[in-house]
N, C-alpha and C. Protein backbone atom coordinates (compact mmCIF):
# COMPACT_ATOMS: atom_id res chain seq x y z
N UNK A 1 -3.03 -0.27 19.16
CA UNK A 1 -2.38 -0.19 20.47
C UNK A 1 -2.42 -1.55 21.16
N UNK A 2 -3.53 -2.21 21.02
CA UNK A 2 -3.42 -3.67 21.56
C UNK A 2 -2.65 -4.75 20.95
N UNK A 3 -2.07 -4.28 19.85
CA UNK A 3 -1.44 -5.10 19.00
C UNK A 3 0.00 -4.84 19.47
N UNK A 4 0.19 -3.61 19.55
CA UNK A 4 1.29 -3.22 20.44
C UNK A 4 1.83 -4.03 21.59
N UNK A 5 0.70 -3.78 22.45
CA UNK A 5 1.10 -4.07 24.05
C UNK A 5 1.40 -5.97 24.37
N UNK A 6 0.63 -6.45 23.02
CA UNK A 6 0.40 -7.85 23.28
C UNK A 6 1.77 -8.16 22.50
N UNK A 7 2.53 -7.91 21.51
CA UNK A 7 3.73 -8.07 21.11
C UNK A 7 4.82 -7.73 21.89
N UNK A 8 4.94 -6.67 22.86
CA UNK A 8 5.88 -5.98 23.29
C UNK A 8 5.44 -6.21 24.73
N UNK A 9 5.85 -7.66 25.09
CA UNK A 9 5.25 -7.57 26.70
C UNK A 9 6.50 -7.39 27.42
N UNK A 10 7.78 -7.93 27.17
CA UNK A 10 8.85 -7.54 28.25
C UNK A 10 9.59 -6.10 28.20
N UNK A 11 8.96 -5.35 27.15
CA UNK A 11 9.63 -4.10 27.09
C UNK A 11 8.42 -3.02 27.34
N UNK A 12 8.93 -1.92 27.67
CA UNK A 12 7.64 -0.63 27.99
C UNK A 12 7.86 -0.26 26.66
N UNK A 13 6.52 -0.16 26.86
CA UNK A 13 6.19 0.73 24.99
C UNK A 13 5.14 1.76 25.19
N UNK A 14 6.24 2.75 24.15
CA UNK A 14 4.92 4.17 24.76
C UNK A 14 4.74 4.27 23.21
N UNK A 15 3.25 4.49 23.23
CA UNK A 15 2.55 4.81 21.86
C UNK A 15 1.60 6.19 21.84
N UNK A 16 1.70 6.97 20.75
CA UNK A 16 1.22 8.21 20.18
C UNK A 16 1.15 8.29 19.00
N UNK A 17 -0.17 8.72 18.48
CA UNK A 17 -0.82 9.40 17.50
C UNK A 17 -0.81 10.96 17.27
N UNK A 18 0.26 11.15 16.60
CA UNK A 18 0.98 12.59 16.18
C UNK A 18 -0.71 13.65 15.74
N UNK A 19 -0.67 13.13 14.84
CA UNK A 19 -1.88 14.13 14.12
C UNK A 19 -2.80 13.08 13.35
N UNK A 20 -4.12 13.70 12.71
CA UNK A 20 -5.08 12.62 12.27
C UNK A 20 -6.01 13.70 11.08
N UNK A 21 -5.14 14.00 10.24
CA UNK A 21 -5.68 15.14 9.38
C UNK A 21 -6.94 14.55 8.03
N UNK A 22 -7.33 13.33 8.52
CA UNK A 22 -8.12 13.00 7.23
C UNK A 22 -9.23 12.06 8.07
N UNK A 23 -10.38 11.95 7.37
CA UNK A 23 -11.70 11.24 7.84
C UNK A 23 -11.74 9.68 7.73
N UNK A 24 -11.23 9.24 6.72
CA UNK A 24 -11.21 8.69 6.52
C UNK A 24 -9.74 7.77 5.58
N UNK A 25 -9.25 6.47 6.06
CA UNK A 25 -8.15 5.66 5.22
C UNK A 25 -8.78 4.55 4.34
N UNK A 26 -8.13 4.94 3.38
CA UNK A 26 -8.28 3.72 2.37
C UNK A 26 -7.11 2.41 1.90
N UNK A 27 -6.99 2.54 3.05
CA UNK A 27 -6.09 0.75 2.76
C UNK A 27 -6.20 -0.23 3.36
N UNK A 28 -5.45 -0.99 2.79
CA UNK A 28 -5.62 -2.25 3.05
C UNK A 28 -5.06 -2.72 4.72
N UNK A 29 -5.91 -2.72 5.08
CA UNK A 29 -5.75 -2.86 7.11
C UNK A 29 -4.61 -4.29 7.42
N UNK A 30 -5.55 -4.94 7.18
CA UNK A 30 -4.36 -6.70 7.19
C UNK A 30 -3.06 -6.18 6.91
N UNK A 31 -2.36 -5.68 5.84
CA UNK A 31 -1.50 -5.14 5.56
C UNK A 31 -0.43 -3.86 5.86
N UNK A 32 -1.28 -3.30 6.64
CA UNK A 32 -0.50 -2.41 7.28
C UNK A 32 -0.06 -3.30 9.52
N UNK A 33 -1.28 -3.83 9.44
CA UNK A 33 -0.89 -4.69 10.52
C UNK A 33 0.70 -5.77 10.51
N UNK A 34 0.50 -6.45 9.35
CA UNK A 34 1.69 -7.35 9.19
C UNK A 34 2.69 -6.44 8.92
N UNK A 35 2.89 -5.20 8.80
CA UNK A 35 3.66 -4.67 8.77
C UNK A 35 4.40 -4.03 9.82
N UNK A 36 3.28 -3.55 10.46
CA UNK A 36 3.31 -2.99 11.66
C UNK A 36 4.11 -4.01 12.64
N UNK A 37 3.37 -5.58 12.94
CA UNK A 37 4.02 -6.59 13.61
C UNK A 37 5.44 -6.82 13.52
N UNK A 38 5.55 -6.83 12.03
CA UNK A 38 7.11 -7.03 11.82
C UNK A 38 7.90 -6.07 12.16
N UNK A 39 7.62 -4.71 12.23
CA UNK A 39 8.46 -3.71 12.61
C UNK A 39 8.24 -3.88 13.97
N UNK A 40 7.48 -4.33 15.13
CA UNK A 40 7.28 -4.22 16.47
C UNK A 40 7.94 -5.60 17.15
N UNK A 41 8.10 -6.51 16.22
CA UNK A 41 8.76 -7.88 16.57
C UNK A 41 10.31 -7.30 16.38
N UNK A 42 10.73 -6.74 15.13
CA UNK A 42 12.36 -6.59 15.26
C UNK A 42 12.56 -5.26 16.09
N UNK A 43 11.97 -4.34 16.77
CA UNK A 43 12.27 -3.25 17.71
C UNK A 43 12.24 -4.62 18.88
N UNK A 44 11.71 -5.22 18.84
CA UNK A 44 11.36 -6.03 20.76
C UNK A 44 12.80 -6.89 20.48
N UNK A 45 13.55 -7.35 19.67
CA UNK A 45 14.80 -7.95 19.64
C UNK A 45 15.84 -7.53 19.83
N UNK A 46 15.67 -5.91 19.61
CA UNK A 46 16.95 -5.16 19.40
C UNK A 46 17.16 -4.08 20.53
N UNK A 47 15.51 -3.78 21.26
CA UNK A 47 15.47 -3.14 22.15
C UNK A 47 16.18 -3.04 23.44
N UNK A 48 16.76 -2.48 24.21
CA UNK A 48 17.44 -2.77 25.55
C UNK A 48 15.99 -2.51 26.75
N UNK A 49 15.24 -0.92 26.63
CA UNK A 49 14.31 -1.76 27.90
C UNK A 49 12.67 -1.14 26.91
N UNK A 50 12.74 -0.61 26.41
CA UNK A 50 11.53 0.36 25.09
C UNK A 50 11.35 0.08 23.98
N UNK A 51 10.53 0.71 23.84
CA UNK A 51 9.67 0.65 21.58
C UNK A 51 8.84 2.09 22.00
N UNK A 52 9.25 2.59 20.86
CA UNK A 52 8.49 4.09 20.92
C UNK A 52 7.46 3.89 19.59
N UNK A 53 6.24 3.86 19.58
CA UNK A 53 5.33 3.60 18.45
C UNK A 53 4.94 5.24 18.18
N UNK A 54 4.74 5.53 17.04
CA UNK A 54 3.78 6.50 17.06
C UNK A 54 3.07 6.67 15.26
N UNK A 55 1.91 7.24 15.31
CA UNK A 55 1.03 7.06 14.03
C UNK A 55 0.85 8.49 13.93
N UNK A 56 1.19 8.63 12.32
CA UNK A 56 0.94 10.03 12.08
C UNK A 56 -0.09 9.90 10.58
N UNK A 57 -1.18 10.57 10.53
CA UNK A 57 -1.84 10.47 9.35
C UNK A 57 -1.83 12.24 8.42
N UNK A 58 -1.44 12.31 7.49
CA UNK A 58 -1.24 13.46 7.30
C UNK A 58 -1.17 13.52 5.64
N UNK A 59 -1.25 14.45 4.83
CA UNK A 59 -1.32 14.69 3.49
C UNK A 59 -1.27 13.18 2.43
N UNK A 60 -2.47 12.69 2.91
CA UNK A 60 -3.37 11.12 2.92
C UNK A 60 -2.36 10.32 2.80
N UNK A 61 -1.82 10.15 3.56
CA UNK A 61 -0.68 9.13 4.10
C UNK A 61 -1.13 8.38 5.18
N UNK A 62 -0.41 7.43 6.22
CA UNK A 62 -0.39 7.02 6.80
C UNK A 62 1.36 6.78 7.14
N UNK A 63 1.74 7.42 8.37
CA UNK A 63 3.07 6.93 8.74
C UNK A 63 3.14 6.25 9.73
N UNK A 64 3.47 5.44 10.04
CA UNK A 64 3.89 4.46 11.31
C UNK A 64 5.22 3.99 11.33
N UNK A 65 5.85 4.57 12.92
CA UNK A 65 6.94 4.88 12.93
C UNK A 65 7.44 3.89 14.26
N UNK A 66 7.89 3.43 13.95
CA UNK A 66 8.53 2.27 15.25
C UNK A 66 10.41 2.58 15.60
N UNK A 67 11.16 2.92 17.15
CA UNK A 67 11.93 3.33 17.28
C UNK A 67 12.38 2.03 18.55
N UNK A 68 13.59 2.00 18.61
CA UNK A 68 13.79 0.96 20.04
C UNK A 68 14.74 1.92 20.46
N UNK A 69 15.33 1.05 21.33
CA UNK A 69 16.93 2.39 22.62
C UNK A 69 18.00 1.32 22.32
N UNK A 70 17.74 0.39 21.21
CA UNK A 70 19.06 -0.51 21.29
C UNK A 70 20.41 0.00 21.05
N UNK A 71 20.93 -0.59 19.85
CA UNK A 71 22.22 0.11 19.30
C UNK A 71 22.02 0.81 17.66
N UNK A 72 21.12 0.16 17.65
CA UNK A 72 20.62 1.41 15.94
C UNK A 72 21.54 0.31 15.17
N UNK A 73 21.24 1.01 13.44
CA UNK A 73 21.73 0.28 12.37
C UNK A 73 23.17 0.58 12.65
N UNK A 74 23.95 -0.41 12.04
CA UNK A 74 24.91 -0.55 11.39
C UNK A 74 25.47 0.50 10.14
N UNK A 75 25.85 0.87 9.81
CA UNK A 75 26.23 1.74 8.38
C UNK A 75 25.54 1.09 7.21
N UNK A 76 26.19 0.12 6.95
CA UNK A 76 25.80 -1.21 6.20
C UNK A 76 24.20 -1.94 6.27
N UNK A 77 23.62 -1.93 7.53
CA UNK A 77 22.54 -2.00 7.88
C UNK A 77 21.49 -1.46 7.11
N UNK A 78 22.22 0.27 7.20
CA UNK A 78 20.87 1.51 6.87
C UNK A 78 20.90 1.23 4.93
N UNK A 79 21.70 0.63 5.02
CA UNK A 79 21.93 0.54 2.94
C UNK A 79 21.43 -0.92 2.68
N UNK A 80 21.58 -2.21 3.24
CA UNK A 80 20.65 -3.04 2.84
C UNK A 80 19.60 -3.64 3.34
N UNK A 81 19.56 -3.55 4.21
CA UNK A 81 18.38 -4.18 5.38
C UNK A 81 16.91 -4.36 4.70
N UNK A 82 16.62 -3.93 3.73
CA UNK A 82 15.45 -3.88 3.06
C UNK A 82 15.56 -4.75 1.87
N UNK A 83 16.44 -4.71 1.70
CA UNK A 83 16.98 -6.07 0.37
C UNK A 83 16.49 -7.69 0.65
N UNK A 84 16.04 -8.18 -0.22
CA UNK A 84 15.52 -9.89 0.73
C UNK A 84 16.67 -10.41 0.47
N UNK A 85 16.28 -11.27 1.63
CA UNK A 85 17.39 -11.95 2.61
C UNK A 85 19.13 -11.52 3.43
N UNK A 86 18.72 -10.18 3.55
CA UNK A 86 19.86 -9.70 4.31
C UNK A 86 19.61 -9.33 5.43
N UNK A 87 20.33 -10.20 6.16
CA UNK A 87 20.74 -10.29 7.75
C UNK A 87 21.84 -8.95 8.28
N UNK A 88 21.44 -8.23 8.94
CA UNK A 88 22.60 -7.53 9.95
C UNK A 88 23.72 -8.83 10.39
N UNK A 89 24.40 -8.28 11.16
CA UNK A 89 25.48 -8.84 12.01
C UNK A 89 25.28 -9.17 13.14
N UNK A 90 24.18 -8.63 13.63
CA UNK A 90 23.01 -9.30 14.85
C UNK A 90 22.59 -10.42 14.89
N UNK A 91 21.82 -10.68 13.39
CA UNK A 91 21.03 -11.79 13.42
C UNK A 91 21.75 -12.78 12.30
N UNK A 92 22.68 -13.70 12.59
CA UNK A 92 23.49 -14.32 11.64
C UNK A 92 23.04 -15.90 12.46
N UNK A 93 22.15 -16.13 13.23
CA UNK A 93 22.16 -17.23 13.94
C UNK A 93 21.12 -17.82 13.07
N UNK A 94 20.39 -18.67 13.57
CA UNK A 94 19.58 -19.51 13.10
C UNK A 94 18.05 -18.99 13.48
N UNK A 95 16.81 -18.87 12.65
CA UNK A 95 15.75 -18.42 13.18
C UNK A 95 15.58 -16.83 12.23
N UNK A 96 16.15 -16.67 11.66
CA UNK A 96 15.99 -15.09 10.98
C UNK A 96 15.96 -15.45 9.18
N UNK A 97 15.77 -15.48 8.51
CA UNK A 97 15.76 -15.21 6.79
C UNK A 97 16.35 -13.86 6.24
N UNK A 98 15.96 -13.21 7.12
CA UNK A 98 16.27 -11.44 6.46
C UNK A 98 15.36 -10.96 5.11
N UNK A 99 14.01 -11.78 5.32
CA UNK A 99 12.47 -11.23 5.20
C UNK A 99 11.84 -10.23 5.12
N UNK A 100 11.85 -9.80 6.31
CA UNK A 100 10.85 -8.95 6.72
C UNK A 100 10.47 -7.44 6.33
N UNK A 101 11.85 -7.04 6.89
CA UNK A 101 12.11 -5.33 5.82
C UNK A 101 11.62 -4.92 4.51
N UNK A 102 12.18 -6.62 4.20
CA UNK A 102 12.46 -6.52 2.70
C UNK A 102 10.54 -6.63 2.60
N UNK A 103 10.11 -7.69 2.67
CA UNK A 103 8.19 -7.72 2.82
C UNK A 103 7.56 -6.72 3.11
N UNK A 104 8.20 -5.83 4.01
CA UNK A 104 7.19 -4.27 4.59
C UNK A 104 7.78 -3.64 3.46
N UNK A 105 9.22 -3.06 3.00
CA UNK A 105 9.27 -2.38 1.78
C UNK A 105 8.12 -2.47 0.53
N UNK A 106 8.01 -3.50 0.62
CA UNK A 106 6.95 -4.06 -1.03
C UNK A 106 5.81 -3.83 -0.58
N UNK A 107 5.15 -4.31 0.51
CA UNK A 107 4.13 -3.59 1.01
C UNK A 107 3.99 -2.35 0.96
N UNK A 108 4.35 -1.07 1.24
CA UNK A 108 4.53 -0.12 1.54
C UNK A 108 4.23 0.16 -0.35
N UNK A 109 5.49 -0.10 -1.08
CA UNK A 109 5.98 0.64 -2.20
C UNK A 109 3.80 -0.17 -3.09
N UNK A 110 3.36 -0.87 -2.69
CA UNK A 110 2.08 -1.22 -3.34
C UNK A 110 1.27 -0.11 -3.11
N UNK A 111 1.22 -0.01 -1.80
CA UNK A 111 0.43 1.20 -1.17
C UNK A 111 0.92 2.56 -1.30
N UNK A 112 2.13 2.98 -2.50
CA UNK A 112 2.51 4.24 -2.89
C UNK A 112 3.41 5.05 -2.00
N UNK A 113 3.94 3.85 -0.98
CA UNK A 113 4.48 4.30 0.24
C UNK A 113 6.40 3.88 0.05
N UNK A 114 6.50 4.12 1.11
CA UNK A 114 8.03 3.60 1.08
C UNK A 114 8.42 2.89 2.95
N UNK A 115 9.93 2.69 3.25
CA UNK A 115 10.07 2.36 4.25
C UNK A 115 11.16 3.20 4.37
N UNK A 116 11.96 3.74 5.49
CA UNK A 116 12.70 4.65 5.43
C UNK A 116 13.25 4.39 7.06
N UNK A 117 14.87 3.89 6.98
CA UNK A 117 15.34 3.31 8.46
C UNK A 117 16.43 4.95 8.55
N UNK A 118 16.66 4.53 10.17
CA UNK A 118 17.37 5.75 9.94
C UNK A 118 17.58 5.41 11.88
N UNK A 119 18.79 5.84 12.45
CA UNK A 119 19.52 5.97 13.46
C UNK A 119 19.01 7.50 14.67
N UNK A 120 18.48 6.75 15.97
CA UNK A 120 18.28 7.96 16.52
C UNK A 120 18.30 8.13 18.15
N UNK A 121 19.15 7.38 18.91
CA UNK A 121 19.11 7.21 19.84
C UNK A 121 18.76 5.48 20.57
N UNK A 122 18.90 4.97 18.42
CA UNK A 122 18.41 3.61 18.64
C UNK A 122 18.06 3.50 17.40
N UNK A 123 17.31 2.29 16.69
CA UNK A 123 16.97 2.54 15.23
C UNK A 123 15.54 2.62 15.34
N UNK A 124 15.39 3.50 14.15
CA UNK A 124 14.02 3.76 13.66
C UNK A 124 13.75 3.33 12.27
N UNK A 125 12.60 2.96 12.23
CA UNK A 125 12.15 2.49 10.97
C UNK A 125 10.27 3.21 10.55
N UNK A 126 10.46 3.97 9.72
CA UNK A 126 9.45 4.81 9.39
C UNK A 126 8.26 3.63 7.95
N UNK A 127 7.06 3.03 8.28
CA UNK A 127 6.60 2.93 7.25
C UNK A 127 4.94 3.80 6.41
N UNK A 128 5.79 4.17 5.74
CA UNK A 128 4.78 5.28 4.76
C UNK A 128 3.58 4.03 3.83
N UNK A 129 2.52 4.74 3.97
CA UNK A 129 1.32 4.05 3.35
C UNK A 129 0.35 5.30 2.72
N UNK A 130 0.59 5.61 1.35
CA UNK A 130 -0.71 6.62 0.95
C UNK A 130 -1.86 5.93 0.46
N UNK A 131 -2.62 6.82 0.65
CA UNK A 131 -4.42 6.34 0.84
C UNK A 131 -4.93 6.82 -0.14
């Protein structure tokens, strides 16, 4: 949550922890953080005034789910955005690689997980981590 609030200072960000069905996680922490950042850095770009965080731990998973109120994916967006080096139509300026997705995907898919974007009043980007 502090990682949250200190990334996301010009936008309100409301954060929740859905459920917490296990005692204990076994992963790799650093790694779900840089992941986490990168999904909380591209919601704070795309956002108009929010970031909706929320953590769900459940059938030894770990989900962390990051949402903004911007304009959501593209069509095209929701099919490559996870591919390295593909840029939306947003970010075609200078300062972007089209990295990041693609870095939390591989992360994720190490940790038995996946990444999963998807359109909802804004875009959401779901990253799965099993334990």
């Amino acid at each position: 949550e502090k990682t949250a609030h200190s990334v996301c200072r010009e936008k309100e960000i409301i954060f929740s922890v859905c459920s917490f069905e296990t005692e204990a996680l076994n992963i790799d922490f650093p790694i779900v953080i840089r992941v986490f950042e990168n999904l909380l850095s591209n919601a704070m770009r795309f956002a108009a005034k929010s970031v909706c965080v929320s953590i769900d731990v459940r059938h030894k998973a770990l989900y962390l789910t990051v949402k903004d109120d911007g304009r959501g994916f593209q069509k095209e967006e929701l099919e490559h955005a996870t591919k390295p080096f593909y840029k939306g139509m947003a970010e075609m300026g200078p300062g972007h690689f089209g990295m990041g997705l693609g870095i939390c995907k591989i992360f994720c898919e190490k940790h038995g997980g996946c990444v999963e974007l998807w359109n909802d009043g804004g875009a959401v980007v779901m990253a799965v981590f099993k334990m």
